[in-house]
Protein backbone atom coordinates (compact mmCIF):
# COMPACT_ATOMS: atom_id res chain seq x y z
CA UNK A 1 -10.99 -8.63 4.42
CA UNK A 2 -7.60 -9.39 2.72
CA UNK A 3 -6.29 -6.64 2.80
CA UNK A 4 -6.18 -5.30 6.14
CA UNK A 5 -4.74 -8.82 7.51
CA UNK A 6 -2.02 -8.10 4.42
CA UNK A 7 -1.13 -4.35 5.62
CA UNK A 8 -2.90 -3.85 9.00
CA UNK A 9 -0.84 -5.80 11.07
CA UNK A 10 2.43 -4.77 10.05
CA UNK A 11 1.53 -0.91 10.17
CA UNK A 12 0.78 -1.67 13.86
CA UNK A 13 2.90 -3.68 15.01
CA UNK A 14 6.52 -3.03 16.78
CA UNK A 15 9.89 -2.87 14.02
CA UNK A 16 11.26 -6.48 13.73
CA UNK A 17 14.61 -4.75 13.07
CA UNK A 18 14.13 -2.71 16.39
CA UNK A 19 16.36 0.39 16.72
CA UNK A 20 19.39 -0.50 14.50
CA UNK A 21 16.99 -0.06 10.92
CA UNK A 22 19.44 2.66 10.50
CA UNK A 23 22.43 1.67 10.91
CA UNK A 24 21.83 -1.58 8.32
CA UNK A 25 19.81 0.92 5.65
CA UNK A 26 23.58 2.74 5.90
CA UNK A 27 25.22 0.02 5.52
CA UNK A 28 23.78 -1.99 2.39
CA UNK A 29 23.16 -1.09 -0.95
CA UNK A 30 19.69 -1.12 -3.33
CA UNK A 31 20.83 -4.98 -4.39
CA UNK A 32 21.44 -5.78 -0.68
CA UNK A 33 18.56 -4.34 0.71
CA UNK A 34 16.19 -6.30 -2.29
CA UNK A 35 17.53 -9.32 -1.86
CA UNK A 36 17.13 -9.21 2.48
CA UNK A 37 13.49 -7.91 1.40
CA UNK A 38 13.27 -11.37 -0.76
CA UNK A 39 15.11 -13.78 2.42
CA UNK A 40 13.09 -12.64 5.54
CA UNK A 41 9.88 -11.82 4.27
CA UNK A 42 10.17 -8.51 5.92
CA UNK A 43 9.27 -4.81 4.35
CA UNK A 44 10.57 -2.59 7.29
CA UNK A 45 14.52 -2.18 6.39
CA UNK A 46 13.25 -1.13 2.42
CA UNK A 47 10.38 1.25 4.28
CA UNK A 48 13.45 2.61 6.60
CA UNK A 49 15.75 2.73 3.04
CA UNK A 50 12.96 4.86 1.09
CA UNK A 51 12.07 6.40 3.98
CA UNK A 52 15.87 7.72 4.26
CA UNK A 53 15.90 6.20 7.56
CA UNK A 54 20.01 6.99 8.77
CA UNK A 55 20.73 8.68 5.56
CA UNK A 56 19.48 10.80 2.80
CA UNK A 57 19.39 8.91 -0.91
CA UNK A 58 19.07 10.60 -4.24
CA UNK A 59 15.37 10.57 -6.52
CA UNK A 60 17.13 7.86 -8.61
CA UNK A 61 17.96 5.55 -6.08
CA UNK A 62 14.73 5.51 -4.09
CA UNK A 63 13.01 5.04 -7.73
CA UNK A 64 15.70 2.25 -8.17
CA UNK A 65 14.79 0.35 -5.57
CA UNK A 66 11.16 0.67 -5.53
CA UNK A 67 11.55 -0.33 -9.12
CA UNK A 68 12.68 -3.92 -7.52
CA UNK A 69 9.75 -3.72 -4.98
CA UNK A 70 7.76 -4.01 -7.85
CA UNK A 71 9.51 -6.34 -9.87
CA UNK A 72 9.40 -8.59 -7.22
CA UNK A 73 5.33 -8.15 -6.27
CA UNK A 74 4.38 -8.31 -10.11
CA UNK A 75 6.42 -11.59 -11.18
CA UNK A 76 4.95 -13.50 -8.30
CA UNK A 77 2.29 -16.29 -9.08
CA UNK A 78 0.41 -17.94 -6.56
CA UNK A 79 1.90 -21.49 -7.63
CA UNK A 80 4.87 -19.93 -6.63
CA UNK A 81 6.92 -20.98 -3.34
CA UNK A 82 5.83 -19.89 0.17
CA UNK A 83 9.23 -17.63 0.09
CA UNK A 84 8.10 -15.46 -3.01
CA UNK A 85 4.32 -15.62 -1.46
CA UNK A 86 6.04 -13.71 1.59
CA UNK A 87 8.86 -11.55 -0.43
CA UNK A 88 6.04 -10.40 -2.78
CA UNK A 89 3.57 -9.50 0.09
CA UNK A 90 7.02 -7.36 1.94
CA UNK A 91 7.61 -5.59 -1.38
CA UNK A 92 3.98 -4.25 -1.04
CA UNK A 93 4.35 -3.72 2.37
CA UNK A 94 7.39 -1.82 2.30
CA UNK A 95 6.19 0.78 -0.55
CA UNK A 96 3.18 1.14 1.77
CA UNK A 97 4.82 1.89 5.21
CA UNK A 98 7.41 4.47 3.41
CA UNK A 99 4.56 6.93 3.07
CA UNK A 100 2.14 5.97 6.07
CA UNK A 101 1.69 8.93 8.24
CA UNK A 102 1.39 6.97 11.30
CA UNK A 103 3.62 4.54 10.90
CA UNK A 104 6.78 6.55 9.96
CA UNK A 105 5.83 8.64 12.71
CA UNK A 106 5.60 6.09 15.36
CA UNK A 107 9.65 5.07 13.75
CA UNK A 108 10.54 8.64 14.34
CA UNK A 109 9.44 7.96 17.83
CA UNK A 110 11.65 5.01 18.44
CA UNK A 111 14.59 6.72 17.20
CA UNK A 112 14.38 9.51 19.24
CA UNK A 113 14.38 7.65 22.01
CA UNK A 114 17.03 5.65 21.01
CA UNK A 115 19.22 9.02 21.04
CA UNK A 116 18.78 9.40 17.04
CA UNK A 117 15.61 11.98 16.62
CA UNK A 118 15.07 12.07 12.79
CA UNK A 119 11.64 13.22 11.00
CA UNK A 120 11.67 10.57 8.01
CA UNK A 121 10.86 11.35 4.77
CA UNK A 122 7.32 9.43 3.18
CA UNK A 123 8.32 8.53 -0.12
CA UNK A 124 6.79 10.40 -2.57
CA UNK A 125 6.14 7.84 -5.78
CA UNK A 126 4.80 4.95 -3.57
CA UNK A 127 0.91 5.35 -4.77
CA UNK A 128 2.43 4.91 -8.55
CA UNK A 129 4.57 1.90 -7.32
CA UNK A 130 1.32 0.25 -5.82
CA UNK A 131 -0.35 1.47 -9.18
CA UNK A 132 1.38 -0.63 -11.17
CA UNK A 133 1.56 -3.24 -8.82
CA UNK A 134 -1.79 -3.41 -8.98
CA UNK A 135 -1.85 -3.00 -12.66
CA UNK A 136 0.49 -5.74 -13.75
CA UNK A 137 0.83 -8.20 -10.51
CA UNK A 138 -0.58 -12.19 -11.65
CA UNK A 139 -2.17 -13.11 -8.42
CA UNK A 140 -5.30 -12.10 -8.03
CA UNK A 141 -5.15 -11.88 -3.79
CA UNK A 142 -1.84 -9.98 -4.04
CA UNK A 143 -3.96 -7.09 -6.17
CA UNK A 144 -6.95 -6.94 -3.94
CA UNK A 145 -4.65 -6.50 -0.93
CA UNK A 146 -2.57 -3.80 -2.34
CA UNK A 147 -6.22 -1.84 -3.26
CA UNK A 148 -5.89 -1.54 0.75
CA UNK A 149 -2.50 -0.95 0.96
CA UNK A 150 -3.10 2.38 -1.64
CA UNK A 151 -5.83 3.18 0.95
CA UNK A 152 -3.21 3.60 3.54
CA UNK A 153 -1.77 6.36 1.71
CA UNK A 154 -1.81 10.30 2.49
CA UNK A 155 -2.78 11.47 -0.96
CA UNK A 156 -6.54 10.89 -0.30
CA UNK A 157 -7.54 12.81 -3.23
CA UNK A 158 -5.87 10.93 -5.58
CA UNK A 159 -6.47 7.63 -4.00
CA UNK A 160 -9.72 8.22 -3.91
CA UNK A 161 -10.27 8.83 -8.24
CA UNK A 162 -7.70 5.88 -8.51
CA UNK A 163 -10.20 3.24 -6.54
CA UNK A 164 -13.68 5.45 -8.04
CA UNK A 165 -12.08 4.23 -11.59
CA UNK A 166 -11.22 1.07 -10.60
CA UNK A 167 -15.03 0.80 -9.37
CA UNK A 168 -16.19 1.41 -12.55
CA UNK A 169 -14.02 -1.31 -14.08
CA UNK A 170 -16.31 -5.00 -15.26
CA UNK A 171 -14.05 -7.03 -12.78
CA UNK A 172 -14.13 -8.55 -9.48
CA UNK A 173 -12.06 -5.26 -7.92
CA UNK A 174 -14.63 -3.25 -8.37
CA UNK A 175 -16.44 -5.01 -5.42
CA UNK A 176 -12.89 -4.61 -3.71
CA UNK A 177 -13.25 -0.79 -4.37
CA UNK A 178 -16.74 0.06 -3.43
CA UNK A 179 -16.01 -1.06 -0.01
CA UNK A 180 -13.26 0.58 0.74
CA UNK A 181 -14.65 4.15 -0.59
CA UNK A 182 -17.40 3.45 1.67
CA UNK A 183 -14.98 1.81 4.52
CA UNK A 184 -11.75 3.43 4.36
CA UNK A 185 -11.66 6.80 3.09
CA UNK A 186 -13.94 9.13 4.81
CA UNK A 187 -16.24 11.59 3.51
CA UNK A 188 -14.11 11.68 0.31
CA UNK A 189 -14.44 8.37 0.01
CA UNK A 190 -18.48 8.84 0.81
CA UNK A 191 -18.82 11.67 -2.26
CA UNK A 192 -16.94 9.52 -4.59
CA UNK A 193 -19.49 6.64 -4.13
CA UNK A 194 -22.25 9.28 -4.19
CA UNK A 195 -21.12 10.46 -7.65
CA UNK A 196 -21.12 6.80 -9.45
CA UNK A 197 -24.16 5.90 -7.52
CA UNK A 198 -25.76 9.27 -9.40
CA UNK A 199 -23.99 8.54 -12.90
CA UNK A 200 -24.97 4.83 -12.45
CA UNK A 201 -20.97 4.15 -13.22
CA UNK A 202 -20.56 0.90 -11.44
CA UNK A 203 -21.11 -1.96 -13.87
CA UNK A 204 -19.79 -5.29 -12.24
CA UNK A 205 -22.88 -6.89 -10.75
CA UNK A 206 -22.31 -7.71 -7.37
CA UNK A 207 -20.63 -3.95 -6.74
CA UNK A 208 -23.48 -2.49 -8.09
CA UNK A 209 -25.42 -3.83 -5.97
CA UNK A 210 -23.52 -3.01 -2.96
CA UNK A 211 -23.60 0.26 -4.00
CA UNK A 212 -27.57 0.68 -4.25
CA UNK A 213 -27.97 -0.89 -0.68
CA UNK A 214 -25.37 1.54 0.67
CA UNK A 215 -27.22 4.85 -1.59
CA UNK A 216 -30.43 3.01 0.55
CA UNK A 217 -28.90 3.39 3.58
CA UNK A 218 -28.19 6.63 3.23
CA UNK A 219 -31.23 7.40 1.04
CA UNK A 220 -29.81 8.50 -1.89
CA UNK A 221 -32.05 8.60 -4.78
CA UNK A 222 -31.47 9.25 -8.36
């Protein structure tokens, strides 16, 4: 289960950057806060920037930024150093946790008891960031994890279309995708596997058939 020892942990867990996210978000600009993301490995102060953690930022600089998320997830390569292994596994992290529900809301939390109450802002272009992280990223681990990290995301209903199509896709993600509409998603989730079970949409052989002995478990029949 890559990807929920990718995301899981780190939507869970406390802030590494504790209470004073905003106060450095404030403080640093969209060059700054990339290259910190690159050095420590760590996704909350870019969450906390697109999140407009301590201060409001316009469309274009949120887009700017999680422009260099991506840029830094898709040109890593698994032969690559243990530093761009972590940087590129932040950058997906950090586009994740700026539009988890529970996660900004356990931030907004913290803040208010730090004296700072603030309802933070999910960003709203993070499932197209992951999209074409997913899309155009090398390494092969670093796409099936951020399948889970879309999961993770509020906007079930497109979420859910995104991973049926890539369940219909002839590659190894469409095993990746089939369980987490069965896992991860509910009875959305459920109904979308229903519907390519019915169509007989899902191609790649080993999804496929993970996908009749779910339809036999819960007697689905053609």
């Amino acid at each position: 289960m890559l990807g929920r020892a990718l995301f899981s942990s780190v939507i869970l867990s406390g802030t590494v950057f504790g209470g004073v996210l905003a106060q450095i978000a404030d403080t640093l600009d969209i060059g700054a806060v990339t290259k910190l993301t690159r050095q420590t490995g760590n996704p909350e102060l870019a969450a906390a920037y697109l999140s407009q953690e301590g201060r409001r930022h316009t469309a274009a600089e949120l887009d700017a930024l999680a422009d260099s998320l991506v840029m830094i997830a898709t040109t890593y390569e698994r032969a690559g150093s243990a530093e761009s292994d972590r940087a590129a596994r932040a950058a997906v992290n950090a586009l994740v946790l700026a539009a988890n529900g529970p996660y900004l809301a356990n931030r907004s939390r913290k803040l208010e008891k730090l004296g700072h109450p603030q309802v933070l802002a999910p960003y709203p272009r993070a499932f197209d960031a992951l999209v074409r992280i997913f899309d155009e990223a090398a390494d092969s681990g670093l796409r099936h994890g951020t399948l889970y990290g879309i999961t993770q995301l509020p906007d079930s209903a497109r979420v859910v279309a995104f991973l049926g199509s890539v369940a219909r896709s002839a590659t190894s993600y469409a095993v990746t995708a089939v369980r987490h509409l069965s896992m991860d998603l509910g009875a959305a989730g459920i109904t979308e596997l229903r519907g390519l079970f019915l169509a007989d949409a899902v191609v790649e052989p080993t999804a496929k058939q993970n996908l009749i002995a779910f339809a036999n478990v819960r007697g689905w029949r053609r």
